[in-house]
Every structure is written in structure tokens, then in C-alpha cells.
N, C-alpha and C. Protein backbone atom coordinates (compact mmCIF):
# COMPACT_ATOMS: atom_id res chain seq x y z
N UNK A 1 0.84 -1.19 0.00
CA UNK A 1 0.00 0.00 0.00
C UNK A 1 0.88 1.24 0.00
N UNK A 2 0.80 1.99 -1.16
CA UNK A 2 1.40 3.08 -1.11
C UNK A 2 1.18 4.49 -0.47
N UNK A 3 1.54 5.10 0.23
CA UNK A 3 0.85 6.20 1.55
C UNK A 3 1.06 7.00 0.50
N UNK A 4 0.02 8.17 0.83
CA UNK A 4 -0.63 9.58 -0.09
C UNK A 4 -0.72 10.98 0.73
N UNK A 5 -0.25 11.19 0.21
CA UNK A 5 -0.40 12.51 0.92
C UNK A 5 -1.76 12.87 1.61
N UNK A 6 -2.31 13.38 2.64
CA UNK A 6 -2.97 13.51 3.57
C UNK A 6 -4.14 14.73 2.68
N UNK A 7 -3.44 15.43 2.57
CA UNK A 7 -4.19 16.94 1.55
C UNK A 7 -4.10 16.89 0.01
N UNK A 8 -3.92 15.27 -0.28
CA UNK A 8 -4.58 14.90 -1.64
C UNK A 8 -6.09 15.01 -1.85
N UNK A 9 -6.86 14.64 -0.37
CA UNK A 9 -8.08 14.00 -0.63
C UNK A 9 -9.35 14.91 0.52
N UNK A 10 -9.56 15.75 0.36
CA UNK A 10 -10.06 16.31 1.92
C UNK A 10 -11.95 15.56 1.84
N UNK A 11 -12.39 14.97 3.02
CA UNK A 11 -13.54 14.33 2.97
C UNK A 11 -14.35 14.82 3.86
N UNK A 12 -15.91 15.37 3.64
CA UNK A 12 -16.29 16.17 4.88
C UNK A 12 -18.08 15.30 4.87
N UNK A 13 -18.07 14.02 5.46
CA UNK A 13 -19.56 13.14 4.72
C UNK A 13 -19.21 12.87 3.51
N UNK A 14 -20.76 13.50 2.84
CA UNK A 14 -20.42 12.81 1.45
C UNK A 14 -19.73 13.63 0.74
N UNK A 15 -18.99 14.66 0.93
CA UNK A 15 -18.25 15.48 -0.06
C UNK A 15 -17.11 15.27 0.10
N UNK A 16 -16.45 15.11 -1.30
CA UNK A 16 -14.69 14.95 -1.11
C UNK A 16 -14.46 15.97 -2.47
N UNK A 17 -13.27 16.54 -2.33
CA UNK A 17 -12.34 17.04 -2.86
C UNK A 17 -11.37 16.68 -3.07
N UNK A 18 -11.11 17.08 -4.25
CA UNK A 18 -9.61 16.23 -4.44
C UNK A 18 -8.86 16.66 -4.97
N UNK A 19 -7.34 16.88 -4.66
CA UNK A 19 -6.26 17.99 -5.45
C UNK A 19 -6.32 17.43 -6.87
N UNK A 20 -6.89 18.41 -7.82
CA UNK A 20 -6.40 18.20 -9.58
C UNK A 20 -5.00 17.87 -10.03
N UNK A 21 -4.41 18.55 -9.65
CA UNK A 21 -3.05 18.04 -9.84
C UNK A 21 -2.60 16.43 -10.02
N UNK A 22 -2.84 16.52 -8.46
CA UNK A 22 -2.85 14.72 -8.18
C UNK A 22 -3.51 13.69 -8.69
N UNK A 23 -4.79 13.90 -9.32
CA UNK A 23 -5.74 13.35 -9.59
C UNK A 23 -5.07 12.72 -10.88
N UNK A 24 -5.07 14.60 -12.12
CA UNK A 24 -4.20 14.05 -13.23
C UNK A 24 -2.80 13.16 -13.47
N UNK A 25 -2.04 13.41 -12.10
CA UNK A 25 -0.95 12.54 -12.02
C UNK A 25 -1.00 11.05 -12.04
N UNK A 26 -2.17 10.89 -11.19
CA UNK A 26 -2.64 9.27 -10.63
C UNK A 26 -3.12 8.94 -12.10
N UNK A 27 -3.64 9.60 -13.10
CA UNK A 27 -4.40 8.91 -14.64
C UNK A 27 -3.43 9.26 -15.91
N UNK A 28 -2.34 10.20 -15.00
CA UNK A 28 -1.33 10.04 -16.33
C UNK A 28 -1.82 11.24 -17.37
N UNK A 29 -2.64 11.94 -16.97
CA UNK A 29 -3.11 13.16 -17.68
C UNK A 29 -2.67 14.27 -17.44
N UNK A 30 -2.16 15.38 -18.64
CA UNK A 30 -1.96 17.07 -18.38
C UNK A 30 -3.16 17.85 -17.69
N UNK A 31 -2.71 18.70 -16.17
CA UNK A 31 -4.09 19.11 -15.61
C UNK A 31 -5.23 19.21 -16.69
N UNK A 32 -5.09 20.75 -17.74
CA UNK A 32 -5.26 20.92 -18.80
C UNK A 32 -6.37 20.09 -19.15
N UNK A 33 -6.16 18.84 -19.65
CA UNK A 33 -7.04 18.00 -19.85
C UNK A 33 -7.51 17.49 -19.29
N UNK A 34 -7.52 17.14 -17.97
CA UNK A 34 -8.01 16.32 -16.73
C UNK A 34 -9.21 17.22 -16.77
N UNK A 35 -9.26 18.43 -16.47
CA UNK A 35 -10.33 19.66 -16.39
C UNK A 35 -11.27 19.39 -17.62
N UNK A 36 -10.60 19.49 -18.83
CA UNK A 36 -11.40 19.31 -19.67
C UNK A 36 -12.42 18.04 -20.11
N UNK A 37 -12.06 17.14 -19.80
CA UNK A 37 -12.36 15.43 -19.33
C UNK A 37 -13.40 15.58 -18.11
N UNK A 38 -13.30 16.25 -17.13
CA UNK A 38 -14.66 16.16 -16.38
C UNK A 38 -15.09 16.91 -16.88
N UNK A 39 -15.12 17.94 -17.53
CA UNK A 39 -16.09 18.53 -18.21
C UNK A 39 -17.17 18.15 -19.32
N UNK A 40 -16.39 17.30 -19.72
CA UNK A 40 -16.66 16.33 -21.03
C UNK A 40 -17.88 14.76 -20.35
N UNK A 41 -17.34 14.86 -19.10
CA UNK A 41 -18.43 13.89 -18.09
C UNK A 41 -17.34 12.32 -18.77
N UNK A 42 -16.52 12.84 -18.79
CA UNK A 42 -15.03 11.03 -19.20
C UNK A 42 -14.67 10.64 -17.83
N UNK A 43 -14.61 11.84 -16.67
CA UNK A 43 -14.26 11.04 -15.55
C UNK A 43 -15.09 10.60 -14.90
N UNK A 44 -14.83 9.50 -14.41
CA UNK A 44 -16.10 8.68 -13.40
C UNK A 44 -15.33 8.13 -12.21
N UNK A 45 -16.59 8.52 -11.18
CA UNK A 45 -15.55 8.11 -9.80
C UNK A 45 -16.88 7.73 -9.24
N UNK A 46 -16.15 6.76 -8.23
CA UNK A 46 -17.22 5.49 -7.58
C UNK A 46 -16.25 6.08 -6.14
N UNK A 47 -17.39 6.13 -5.39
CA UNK A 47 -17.14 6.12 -3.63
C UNK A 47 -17.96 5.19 -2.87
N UNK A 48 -17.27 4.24 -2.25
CA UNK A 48 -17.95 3.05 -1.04
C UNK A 48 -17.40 3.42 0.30
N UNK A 49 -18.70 3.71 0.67
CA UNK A 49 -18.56 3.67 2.37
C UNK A 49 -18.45 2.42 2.73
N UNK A 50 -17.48 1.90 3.88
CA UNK A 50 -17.24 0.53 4.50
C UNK A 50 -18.33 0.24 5.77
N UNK A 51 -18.68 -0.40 5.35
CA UNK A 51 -19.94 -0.99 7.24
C UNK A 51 -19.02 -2.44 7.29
N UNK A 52 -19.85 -2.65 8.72
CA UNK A 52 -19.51 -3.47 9.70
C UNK A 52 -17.68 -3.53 9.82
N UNK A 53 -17.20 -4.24 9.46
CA UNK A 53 -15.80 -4.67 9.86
C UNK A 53 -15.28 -3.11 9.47
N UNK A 54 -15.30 -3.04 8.24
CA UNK A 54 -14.85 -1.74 7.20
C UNK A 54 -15.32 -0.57 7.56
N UNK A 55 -16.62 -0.30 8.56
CA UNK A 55 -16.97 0.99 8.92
C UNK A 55 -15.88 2.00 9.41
N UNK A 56 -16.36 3.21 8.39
CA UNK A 56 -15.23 4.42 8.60
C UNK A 56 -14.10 4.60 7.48
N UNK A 57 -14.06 3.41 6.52
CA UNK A 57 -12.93 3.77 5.37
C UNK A 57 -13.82 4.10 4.35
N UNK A 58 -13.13 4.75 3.22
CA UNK A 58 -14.04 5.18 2.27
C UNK A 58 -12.51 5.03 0.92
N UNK A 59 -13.21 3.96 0.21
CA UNK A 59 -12.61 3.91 -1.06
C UNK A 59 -13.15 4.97 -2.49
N UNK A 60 -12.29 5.55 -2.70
CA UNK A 60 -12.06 6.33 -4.26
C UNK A 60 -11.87 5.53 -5.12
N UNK A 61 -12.95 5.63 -5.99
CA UNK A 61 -11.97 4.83 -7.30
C UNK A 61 -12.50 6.13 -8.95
N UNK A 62 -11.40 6.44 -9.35
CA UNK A 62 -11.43 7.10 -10.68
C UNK A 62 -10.93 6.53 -11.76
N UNK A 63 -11.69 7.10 -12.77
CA UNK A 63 -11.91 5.89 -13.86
C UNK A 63 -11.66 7.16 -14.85
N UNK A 64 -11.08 6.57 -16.22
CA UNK A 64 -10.89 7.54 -17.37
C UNK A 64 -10.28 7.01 -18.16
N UNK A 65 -10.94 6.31 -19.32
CA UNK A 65 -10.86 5.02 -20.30
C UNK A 65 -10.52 3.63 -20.03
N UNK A 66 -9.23 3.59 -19.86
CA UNK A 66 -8.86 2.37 -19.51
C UNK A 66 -8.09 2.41 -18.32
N UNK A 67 -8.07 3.47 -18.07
CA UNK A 67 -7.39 3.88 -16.44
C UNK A 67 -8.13 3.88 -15.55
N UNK A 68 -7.43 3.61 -14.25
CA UNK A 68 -8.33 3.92 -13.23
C UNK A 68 -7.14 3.59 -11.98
N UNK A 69 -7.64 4.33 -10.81
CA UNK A 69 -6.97 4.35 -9.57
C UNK A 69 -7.78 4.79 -8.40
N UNK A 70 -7.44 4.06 -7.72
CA UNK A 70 -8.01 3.52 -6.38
C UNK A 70 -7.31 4.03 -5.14
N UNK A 71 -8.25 4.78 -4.25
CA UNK A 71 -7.40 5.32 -2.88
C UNK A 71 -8.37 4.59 -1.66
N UNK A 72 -7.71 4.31 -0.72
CA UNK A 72 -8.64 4.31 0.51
C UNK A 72 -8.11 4.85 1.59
N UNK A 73 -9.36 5.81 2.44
CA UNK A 73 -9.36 6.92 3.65
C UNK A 73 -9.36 6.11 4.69
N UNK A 74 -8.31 5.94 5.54
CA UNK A 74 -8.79 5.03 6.43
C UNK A 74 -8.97 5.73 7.92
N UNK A 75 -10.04 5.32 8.82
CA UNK A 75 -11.00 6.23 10.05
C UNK A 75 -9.87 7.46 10.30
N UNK A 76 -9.10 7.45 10.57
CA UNK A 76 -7.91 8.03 11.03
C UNK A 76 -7.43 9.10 10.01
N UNK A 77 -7.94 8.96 8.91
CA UNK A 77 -7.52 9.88 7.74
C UNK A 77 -5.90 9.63 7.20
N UNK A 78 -5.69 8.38 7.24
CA UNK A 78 -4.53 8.32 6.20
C UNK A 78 -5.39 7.75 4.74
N UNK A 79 -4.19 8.06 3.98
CA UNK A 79 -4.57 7.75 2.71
C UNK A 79 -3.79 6.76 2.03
N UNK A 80 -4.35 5.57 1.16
CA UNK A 80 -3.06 4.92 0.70
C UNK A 80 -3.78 4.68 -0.63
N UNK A 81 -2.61 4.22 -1.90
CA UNK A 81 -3.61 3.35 -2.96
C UNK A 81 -3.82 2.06 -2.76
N UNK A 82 -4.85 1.49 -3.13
CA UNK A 82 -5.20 0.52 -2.80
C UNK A 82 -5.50 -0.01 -4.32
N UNK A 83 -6.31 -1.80 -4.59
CA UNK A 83 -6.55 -2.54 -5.28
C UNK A 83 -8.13 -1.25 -6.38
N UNK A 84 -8.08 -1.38 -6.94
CA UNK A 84 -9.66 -0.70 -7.85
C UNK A 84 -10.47 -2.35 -7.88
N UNK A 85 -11.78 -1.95 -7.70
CA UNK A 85 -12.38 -2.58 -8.23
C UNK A 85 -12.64 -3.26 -9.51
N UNK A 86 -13.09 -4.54 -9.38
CA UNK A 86 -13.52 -5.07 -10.82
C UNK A 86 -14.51 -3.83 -11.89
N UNK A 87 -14.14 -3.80 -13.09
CA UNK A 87 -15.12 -2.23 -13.56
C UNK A 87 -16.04 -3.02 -13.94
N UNK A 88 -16.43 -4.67 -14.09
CA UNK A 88 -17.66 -5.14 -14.55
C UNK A 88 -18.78 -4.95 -13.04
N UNK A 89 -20.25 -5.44 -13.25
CA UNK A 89 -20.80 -6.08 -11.94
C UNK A 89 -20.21 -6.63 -10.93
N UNK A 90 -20.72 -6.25 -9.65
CA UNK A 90 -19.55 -7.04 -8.42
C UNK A 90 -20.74 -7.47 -7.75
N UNK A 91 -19.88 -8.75 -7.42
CA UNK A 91 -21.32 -9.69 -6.88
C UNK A 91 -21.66 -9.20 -5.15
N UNK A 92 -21.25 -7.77 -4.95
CA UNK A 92 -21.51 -7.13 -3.48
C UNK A 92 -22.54 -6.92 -3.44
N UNK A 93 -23.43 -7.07 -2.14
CA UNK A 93 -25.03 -6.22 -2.13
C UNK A 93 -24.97 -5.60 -1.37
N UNK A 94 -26.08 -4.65 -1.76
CA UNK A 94 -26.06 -3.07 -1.78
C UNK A 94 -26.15 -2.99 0.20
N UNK A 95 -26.73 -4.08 0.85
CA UNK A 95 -26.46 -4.67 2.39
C UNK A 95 -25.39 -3.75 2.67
N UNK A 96 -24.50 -4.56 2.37
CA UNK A 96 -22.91 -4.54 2.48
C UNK A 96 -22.41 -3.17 2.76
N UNK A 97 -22.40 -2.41 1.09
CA UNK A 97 -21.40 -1.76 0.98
C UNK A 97 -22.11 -0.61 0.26
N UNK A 98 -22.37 0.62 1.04
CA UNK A 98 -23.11 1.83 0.07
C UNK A 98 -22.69 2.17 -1.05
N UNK A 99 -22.84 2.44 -1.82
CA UNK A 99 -22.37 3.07 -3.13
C UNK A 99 -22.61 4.14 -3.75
N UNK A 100 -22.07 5.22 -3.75
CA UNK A 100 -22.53 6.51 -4.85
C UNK A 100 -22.13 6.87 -5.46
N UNK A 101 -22.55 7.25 -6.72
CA UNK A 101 -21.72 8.10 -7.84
C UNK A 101 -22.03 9.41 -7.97
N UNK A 102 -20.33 9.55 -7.67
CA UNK A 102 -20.52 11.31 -8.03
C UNK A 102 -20.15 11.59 -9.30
């Protein structure tokens, strides 16, 4: 698990922010275009809140063609990258593991 800078990711509930910079770094993109790409509605990011065992981490995952990268907040507010999800169906139920797309 690779540790992340702390003020990559600021999370306040359901709102997160996230340094552009970093973002484009993590997908290999010029800011420039990173900006222009959510504008365009190309970036897609999936956020799961963790219950029971997992309650309190919150996985990032950003997506932008064939890229994608994965962070998780853990209670304590460190940050590391972590595994991304499968991008097909995941056999999780919705029980489990909240899901929203921002």
C-alpha cells in the first residue's frame, strides 16, 4: 500500500475534494485535460462507504478510459492506494457496501 499525501483528498460526509493536480498525475493526464475530461463527463468516480468490519474507510476509485486508480481513507484519515475494483458487476449487495456516484 502506497501512503498519499494527507491533503490529496479532503472528505467532509459525502463530499470529497480532491487535489487536480494529483488526480491528473494518478491517470497520467496534463491538468489541462483532466479539467477538460470532467467537463466532457469522461471522468467517473465510484465512492464506497465501509460498514460493519470496514466501517469508517471510504474507497475512491477514478476511472478515465482504460485507467483507473483507487485510494482508501482510512478512520484516522490516512490515505493509501489501494486494489480498484472489478469495472464489470460485483457480486456485493447493496447490504454490504453503500455506493454513490458522483
Amino acid at each position: 500500500m502506497t501512503p498519499l499525501p494527507r491533503e490529496s483528498i479532503q472528505c467532509d460526509g459525502d463530499e470529497v475534494i480532491v487535489d487536480a493536480a494529483r488526480l491528473a498525475a494518478w491517470l497520467n493526464l496534463p491538468e489541462a485535460s483532466l479539467r477538460e475530461e470532467m467537463r466532457a463527463g469522461n471522468i467517473r468516480t465510484l465512492m464506497e462507504n465501509g460498514e460493519g468490519e470496514d466501517r469508517g474507510r471510504i474507497r475512491l476509485t477514478f476511472r478515465y478510459k482504460d485507467r483507473q486508480f483507487s485510494i482508501m481513507r482510512e478512520p484516522d484519515g490516512q490515505l493509501h492506494e489501494t486494489a480498484s475494483p472489478s469495472p464489470g458487476p460485483r457480486p456485493t449487495s447493496p447490504a454490504l457496501i453503500r455506493v454513490t456516484q458522483l
